[in-house]
Protein backbone atom coordinates (compact mmCIF):
# COMPACT_ATOMS: atom_id res chain seq x y z
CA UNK A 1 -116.81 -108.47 9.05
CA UNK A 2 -118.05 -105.09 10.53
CA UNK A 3 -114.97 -103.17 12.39
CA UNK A 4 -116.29 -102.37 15.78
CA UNK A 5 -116.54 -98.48 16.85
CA UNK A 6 -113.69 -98.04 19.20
CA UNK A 7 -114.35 -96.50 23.01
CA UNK A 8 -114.02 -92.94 23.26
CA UNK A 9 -112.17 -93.47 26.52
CA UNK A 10 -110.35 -90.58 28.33
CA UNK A 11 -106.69 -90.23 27.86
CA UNK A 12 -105.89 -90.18 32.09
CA UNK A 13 -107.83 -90.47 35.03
CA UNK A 14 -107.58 -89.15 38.51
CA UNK A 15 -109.02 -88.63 41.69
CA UNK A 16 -111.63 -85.69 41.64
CA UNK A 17 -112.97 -85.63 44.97
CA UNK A 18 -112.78 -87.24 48.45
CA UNK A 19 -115.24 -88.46 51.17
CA UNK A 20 -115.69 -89.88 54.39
CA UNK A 21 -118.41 -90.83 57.06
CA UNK A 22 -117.11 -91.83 60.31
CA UNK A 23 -119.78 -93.58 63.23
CA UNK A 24 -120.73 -91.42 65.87
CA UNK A 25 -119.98 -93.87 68.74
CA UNK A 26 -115.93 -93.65 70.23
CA UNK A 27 -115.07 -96.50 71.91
CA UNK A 28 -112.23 -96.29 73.95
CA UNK A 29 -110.10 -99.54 74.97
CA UNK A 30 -111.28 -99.18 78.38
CA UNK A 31 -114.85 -100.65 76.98
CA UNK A 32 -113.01 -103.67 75.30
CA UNK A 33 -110.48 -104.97 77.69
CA UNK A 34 -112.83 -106.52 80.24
CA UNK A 35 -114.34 -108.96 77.60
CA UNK A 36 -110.37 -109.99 76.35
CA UNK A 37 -108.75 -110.26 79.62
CA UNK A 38 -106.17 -107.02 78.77
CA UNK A 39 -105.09 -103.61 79.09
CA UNK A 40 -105.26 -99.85 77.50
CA UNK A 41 -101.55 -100.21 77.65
CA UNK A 42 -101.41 -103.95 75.79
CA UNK A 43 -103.61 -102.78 73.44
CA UNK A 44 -101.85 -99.31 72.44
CA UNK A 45 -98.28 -101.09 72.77
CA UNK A 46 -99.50 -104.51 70.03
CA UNK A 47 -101.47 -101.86 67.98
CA UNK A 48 -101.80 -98.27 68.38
CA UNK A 49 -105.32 -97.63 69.25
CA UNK A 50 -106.75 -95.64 71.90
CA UNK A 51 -110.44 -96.10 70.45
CA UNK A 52 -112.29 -96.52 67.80
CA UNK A 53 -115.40 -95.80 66.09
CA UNK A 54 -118.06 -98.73 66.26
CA UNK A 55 -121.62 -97.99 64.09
CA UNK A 56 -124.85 -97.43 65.84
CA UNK A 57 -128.20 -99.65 65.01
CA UNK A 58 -129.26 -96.89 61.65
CA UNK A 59 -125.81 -96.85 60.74
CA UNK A 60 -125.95 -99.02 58.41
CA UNK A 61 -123.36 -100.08 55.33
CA UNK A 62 -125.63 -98.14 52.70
CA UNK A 63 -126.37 -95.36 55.22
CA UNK A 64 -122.64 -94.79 55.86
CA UNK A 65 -121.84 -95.31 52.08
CA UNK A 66 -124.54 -92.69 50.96
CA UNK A 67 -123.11 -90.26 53.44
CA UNK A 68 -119.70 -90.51 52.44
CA UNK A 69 -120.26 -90.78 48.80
CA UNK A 70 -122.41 -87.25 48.88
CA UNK A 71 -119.53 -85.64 50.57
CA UNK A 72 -117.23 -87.21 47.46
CA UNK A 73 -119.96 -86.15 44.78
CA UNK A 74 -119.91 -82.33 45.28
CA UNK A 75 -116.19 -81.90 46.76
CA UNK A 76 -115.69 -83.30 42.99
CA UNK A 77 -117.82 -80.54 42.07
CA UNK A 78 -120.64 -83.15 39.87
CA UNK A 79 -124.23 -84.28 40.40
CA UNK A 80 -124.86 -87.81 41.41
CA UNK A 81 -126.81 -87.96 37.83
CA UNK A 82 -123.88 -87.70 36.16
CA UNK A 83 -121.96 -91.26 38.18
CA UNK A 84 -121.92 -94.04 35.43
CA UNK A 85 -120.87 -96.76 37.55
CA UNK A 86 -120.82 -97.40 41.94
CA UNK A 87 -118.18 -99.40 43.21
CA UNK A 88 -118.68 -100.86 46.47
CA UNK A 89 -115.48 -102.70 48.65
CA UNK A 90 -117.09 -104.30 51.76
CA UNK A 91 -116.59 -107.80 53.53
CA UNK A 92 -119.82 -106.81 55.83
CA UNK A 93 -122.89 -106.16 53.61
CA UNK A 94 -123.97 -109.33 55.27
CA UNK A 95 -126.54 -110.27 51.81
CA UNK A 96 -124.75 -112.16 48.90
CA UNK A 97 -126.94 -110.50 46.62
CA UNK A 98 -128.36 -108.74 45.75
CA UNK A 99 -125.01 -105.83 45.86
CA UNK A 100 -125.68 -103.08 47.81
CA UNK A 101 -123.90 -101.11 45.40
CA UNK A 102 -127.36 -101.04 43.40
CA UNK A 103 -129.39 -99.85 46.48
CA UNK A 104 -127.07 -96.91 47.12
CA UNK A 105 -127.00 -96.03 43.26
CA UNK A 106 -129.97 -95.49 43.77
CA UNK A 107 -130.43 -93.71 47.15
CA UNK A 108 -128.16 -91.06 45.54
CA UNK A 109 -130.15 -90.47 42.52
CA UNK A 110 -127.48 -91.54 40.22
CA UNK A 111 -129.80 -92.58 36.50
CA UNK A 112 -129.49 -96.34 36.88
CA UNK A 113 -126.06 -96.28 36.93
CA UNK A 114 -123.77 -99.55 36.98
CA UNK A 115 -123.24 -101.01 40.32
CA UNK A 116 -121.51 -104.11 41.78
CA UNK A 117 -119.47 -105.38 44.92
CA UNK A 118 -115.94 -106.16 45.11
CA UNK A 119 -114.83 -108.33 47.97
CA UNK A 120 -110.96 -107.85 48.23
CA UNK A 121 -110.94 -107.26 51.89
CA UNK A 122 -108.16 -104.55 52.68
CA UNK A 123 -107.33 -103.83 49.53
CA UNK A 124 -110.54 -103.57 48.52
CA UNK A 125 -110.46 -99.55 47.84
CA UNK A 126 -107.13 -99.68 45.96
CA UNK A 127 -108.70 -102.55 43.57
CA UNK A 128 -112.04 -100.31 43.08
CA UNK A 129 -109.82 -97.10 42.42
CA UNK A 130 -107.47 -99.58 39.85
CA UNK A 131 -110.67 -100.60 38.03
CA UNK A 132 -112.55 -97.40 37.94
CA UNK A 133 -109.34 -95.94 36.07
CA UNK A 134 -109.19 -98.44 33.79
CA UNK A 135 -113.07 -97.90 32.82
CA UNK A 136 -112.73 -93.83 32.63
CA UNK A 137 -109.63 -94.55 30.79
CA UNK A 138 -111.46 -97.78 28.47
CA UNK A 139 -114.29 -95.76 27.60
CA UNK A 140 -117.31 -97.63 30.10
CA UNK A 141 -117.43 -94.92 32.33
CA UNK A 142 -117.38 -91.06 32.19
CA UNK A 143 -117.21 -90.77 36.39
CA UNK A 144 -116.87 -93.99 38.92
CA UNK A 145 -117.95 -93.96 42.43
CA UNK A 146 -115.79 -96.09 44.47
CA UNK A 147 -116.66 -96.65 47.90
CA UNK A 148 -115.07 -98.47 50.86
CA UNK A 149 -117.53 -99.12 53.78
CA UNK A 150 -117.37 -102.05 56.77
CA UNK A 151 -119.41 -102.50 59.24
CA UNK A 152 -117.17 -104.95 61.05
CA UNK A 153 -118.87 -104.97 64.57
CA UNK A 154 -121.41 -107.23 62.78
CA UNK A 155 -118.92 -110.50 62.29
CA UNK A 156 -116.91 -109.20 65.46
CA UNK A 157 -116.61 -111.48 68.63
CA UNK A 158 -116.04 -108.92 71.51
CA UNK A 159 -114.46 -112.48 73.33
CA UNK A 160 -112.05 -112.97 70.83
CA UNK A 161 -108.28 -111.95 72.03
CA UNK A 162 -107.24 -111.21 68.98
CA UNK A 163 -109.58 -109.45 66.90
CA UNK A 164 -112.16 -107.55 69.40
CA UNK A 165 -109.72 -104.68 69.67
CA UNK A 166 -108.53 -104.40 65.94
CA UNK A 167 -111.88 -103.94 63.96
CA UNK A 168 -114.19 -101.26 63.27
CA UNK A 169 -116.65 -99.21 61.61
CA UNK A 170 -116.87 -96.49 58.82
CA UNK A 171 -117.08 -95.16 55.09
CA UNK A 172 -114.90 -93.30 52.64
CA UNK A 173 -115.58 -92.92 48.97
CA UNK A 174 -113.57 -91.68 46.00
CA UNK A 175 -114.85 -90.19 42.13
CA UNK A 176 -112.60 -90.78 39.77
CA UNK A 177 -112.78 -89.51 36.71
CA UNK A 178 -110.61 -88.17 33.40
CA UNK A 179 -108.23 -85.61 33.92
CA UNK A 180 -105.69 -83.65 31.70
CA UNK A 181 -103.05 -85.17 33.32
CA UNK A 182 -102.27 -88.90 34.89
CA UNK A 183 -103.71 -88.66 38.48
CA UNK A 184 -103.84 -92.62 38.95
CA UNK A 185 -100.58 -94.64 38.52
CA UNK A 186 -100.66 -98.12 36.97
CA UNK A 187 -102.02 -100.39 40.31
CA UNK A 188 -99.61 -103.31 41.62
CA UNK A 189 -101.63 -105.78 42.56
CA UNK A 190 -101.84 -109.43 43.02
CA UNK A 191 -102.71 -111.90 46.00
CA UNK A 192 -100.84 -115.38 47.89
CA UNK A 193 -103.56 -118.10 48.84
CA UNK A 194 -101.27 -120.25 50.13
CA UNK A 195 -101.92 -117.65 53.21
CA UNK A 196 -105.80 -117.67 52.60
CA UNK A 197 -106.55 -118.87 56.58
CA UNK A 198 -104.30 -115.86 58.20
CA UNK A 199 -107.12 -113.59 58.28
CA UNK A 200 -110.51 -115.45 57.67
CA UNK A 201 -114.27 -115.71 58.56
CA UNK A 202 -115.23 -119.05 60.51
CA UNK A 203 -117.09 -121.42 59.49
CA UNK A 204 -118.81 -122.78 61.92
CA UNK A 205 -121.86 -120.37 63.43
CA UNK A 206 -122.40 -120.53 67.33
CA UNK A 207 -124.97 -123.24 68.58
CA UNK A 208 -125.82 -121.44 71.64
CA UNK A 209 -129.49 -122.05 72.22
CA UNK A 210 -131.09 -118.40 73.04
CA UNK A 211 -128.01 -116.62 71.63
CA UNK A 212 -129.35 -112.99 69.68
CA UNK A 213 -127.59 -111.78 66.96
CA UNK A 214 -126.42 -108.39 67.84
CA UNK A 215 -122.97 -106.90 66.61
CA UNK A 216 -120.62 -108.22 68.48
CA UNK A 217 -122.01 -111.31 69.76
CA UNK A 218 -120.02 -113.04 67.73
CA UNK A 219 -123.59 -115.46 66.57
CA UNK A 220 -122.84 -114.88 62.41
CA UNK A 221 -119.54 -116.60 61.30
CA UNK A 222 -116.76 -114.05 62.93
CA UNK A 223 -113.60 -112.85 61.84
CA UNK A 224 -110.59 -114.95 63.27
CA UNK A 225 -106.94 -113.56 62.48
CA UNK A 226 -103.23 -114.93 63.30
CA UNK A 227 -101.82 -111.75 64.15
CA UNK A 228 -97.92 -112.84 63.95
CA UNK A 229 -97.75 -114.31 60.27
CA UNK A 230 -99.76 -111.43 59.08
CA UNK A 231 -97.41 -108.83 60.99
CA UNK A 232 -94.85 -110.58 59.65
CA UNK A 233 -96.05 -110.58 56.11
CA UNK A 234 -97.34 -106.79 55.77
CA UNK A 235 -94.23 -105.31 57.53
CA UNK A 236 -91.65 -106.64 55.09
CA UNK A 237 -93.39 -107.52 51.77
CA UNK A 238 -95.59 -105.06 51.40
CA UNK A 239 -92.62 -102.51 51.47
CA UNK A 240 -91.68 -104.26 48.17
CA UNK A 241 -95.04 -103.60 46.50
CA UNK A 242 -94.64 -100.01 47.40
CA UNK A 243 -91.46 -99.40 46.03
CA UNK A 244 -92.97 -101.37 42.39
CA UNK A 245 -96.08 -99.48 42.39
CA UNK A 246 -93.22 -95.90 42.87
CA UNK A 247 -91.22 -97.30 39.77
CA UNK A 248 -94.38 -98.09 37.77
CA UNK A 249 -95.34 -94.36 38.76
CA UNK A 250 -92.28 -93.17 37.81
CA UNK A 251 -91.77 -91.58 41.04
CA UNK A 252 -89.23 -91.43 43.62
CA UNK A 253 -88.74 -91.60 47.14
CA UNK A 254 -87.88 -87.74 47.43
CA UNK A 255 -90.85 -86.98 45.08
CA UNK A 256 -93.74 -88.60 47.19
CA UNK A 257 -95.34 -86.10 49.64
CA UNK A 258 -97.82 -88.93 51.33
CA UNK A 259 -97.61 -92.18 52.27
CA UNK A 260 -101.20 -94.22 53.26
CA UNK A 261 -101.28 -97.49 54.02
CA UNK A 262 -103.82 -99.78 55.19
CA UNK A 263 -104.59 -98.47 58.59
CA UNK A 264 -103.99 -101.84 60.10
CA UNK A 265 -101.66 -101.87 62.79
CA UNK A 266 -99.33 -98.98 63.94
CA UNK A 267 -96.54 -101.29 64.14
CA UNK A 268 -97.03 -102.40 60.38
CA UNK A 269 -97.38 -98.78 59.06
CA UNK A 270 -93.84 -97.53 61.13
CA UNK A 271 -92.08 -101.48 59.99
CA UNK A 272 -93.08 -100.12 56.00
CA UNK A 273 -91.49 -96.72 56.63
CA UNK A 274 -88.47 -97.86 58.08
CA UNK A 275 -88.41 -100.88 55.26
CA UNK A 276 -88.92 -98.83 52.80
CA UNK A 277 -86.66 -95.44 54.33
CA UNK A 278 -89.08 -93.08 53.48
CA UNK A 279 -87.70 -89.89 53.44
CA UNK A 280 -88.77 -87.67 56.83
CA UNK A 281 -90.71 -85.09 54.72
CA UNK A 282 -93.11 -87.53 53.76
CA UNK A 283 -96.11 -87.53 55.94
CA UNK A 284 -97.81 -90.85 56.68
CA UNK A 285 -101.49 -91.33 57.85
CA UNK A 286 -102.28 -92.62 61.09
CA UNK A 287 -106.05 -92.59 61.43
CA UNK A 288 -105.86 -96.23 62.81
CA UNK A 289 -105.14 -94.55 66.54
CA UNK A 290 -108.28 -93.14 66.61
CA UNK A 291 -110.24 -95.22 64.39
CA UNK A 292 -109.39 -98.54 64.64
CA UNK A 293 -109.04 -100.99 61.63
CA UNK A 294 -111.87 -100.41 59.44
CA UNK A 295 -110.49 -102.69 56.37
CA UNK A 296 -111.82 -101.79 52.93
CA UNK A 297 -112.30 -98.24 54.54
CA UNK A 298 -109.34 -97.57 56.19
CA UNK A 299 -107.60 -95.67 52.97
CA UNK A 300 -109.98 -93.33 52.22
CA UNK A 301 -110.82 -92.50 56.06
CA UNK A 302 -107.39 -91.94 56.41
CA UNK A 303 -106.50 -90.04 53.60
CA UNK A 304 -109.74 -87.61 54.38
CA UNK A 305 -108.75 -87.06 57.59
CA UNK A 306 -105.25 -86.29 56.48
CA UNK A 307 -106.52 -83.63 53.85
CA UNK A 308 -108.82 -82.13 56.79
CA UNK A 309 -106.06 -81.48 58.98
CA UNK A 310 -103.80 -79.94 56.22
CA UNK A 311 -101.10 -82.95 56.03
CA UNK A 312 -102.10 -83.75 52.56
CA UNK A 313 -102.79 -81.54 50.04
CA UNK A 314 -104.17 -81.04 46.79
CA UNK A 315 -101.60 -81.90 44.13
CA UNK A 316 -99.83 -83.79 46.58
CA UNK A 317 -98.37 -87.52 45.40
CA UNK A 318 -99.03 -89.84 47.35
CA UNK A 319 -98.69 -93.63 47.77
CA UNK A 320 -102.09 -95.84 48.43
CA UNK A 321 -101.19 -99.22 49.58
CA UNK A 322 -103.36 -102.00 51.07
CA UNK A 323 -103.11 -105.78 52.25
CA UNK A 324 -105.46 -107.99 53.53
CA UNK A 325 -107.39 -111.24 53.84
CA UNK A 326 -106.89 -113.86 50.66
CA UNK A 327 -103.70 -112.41 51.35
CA UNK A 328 -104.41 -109.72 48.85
CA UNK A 329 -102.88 -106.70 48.48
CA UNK A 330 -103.11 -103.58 45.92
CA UNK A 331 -100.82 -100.38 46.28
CA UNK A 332 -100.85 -97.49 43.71
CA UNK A 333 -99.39 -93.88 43.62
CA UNK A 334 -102.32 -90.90 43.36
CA UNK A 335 -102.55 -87.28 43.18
CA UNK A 336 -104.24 -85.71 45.59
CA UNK A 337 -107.32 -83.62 44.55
């Protein structure tokens, strides 16, 4: 037998560059309460937002991808030619196939790179950014595009107490690539299904006669959520899988600089600080007050808006982690470009 050639992977990977596309619509909670029966103040005291950003009719999930992802490109300082492979995380590209990680390959010009979906809900950006460092590092892939995009307003029920408020729209993408040095820390990773129906799509599809299908009428399947178990659940456990993906980093509290979790409830994000004592010099993103929950995008909004405003850095360590429907979750420990 013939030995096979071995890949001429890169010894580390990292994080080379950074993008985000946020909708132009703000919608404040005085546009939502009407439909749910509430209040700004309900809303801001059970999560933390005072709007967010909902996508117009052309902003579409490959518009908003494309726009984030050229941002990413040249902030990493490459040509879209030279992306091997597109990773897209999205619950809201609405076709099964084909991905619409091909379409935007293509939109940017990359040469016929490799493209696919991931559907990991939440987590979905820290599973792409866990996978593209294992390809940079195995040898498939020179330079990954990972993306994170939702359009959420599309399986949205603006009737729907406890979801209409929560959800939203937007894009952030990532290149990783090798590095010198270790940029992306071994992921932690895993998932409990015997949770699955805590955050799910429903089945059943409304029989209204006459009803149209515009975002937010709730007419394709729409998210549903019990909003006490999951609390429950991300406030406490995922403050374990943050300190595990720290020791398989080899980091300490006093060495991180930034903490970003999934930007899904303010509540959850200051229960994991306290649960996990983060230290007070660490600075932790809050995007989700202004931006609203925008799942697989929520890390990479976040983390861009926190390197706009100066809180994060380059060189910076910080901690990604992210939980979600399934219930699966993902955390891992970056440097910031």
């Amino acid at each position: 037998m013939s030995a096979l050639a071995p890949a001429p992977g890169a010894t580390h990977a990292a994080v080379l560059g950074i993008g985000a596309y946020r909708p132009e619509r703000l919608v404040p909670n005085s546009e939502v309460v009407d439909a749910i029966d509430s209040s700004d103040e309900w809303i801001q005291q059970r999560s933390g937002i005072r709007t967010r950003r909902w996508a117009g009719p052309e902003e579409s999930v490959q518009m908003m991808s494309v726009a984030a992802s050229r941002i990413a490109i040249e902030r990493a300082g490459l040509d879209a030619r030279q992306i091997d492979c597109v990773i897209v995380a999205t619950v809201s590209h609405l076709l099964q196939t084909p991905a619409v990680a091909t379409a935007i390959a293509h939109e940017l010009g990359t040469e016929q790179a490799a493209a696919f979906d991931i559907s990991a809900a939440c987590a979905g950006f820290c599973h792409g950014i866990a996978m593209a460092s294992d390809l940079v590092r195995g040898g498939s892939a020179r330079y990954v595009l990972v993306i994170g995009v939702e359009r959420l307003t599309d399986i949205l029920d603006l009737t729907d107490r406890g979801t209409a408020f929560i959800f939203a729209d937007g894009a952030g993408a990532a290149v990783v690539g090798p590095s010198d040095t270790p940029g992306i820390a071994p992921v932690v990773w895993g998932s409990d299904g015997e949770q699955f129906d805590l955050i799910r799509q429903r089945e059943d599809w409304r029989d209204v006669v006459g009803s149209d299908d515009r975002p937010g009428s709730g007419v394709m399947p729409h998210l549903v959520m019990q909003g006490n178990p999951v609390f429950r659940w991300a406030s406490f456990a995922m403050a374990k899988i943050g300190q595990q993906a720290l020791d398989r980093a080899g980091v300490s509290l006093d060495d991180l600089d930034v903490f970003v979790p999934h930007q899904a409830n303010m509540r959850i994000i200051d229960a994991m600080a306290r649960s996990m004592k983060l230290p007070e010099h660490v600075r932790i993103a809050r995007d989700i007050a202004d931006q609203g929950n925008t799942s697989a995008a929520s890390i990479p909004l976040a983390l861009d808006r926190m390197i706009e405003e100066g809180e994060a850095r380059s060189g910076d360590t910080a901690l990604l982690i992210a939980f979600g429907a399934g219930l699966a979750y993902a955390a891992q420990v970056i440097t910031i470009p």
